[in-house]
C-alpha atoms as a PDB file:
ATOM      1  CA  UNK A   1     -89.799 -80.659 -51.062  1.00  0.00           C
ATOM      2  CA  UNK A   2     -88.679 -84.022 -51.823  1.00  0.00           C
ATOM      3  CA  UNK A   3     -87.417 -85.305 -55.210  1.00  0.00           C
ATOM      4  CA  UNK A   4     -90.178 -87.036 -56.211  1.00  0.00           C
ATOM      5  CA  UNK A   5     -92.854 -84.464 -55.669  1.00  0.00           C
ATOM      6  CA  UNK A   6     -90.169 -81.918 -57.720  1.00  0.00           C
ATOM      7  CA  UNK A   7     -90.107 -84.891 -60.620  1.00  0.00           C
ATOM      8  CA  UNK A   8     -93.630 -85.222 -60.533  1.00  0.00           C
ATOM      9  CA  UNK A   9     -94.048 -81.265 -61.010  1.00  0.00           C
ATOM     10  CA  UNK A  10     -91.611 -81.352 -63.695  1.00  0.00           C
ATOM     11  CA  UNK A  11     -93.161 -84.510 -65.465  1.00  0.00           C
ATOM     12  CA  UNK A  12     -96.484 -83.214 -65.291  1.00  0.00           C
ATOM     13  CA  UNK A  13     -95.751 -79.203 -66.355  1.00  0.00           C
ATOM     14  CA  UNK A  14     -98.601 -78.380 -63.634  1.00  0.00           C
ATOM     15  CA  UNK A  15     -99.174 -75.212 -62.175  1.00  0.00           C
ATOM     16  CA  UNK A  16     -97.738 -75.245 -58.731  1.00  0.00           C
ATOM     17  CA  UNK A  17     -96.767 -72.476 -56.248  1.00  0.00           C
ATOM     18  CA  UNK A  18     -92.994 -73.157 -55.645  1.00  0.00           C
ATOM     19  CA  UNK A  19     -91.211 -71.063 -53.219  1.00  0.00           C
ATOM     20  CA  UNK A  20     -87.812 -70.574 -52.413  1.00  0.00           C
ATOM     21  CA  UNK A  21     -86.511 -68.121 -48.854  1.00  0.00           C
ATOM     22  CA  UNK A  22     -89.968 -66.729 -49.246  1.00  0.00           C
ATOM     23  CA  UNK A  23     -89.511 -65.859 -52.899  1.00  0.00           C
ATOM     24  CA  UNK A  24     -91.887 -67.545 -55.897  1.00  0.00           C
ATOM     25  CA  UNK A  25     -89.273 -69.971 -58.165  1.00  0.00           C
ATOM     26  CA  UNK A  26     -89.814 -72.336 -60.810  1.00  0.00           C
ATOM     27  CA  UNK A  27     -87.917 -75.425 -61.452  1.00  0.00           C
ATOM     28  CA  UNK A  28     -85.578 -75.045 -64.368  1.00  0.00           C
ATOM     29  CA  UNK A  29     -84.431 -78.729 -63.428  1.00  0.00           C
ATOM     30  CA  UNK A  30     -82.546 -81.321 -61.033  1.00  0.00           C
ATOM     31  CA  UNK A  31     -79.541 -82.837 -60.922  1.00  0.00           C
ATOM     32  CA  UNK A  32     -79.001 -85.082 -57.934  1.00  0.00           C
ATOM     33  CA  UNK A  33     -80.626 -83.326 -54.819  1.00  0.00           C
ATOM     34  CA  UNK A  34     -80.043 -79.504 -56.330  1.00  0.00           C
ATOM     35  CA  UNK A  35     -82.417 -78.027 -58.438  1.00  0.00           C
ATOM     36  CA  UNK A  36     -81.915 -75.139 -60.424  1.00  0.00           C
ATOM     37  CA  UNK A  37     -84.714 -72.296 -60.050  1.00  0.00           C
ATOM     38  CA  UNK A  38     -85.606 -69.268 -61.465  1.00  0.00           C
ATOM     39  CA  UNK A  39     -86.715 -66.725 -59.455  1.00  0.00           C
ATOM     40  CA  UNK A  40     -90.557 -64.901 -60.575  1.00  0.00           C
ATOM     41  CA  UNK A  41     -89.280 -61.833 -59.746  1.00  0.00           C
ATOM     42  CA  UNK A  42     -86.639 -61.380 -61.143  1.00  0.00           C
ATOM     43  CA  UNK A  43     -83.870 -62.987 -63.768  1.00  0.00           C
ATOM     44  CA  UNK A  44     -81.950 -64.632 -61.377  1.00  0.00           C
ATOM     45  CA  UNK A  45     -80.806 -68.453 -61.843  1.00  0.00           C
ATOM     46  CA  UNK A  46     -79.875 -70.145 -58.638  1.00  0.00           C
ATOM     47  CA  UNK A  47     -79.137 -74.052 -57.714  1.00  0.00           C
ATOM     48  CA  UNK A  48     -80.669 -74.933 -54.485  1.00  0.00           C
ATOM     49  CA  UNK A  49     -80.922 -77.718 -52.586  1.00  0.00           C
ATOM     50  CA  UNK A  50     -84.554 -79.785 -53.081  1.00  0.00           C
ATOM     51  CA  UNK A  51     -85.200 -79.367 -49.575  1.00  0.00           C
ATOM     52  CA  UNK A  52     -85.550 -75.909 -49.110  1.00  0.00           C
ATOM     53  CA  UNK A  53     -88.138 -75.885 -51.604  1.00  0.00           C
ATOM     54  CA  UNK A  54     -91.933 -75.738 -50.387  1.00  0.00           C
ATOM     55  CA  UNK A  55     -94.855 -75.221 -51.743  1.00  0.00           C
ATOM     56  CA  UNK A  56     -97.594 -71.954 -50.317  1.00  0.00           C
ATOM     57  CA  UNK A  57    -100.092 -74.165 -49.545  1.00  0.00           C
ATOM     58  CA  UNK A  58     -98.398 -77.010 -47.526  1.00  0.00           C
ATOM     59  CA  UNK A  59     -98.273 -73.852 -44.947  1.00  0.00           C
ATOM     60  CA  UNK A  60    -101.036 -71.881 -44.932  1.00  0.00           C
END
């Protein structure tokens, strides 16, 4: 993803589909060009780089 497609999701608090290594994340927030996620299916807190975040349905 780029940063202002994560700000915009963040702004906005729409629904989105956010994906992380093939695992469903939200954005927690962003500091520079890491964001830290949450992963859906579980507890864990990670901070990721923005780019290797992607959204389902850019791929499909």
């Amino acid at each position: 993803m780029k940063l202002d497609r994560v700000q915009s999701v963040l702004n906005n608090k729409e629904k989105v589909d956010i994906f992380y290594d093939e695992r469903p994340v939200w954005i927690q927030g962003v500091n520079d060009n890491i964001a830290k996620v949450g992963f859906i299916d579980n507890f864990e807190e990670k901070d990721v780089f923005i780019e290797d975040l992607y959204e389902r349905n850019l791929y499909n």
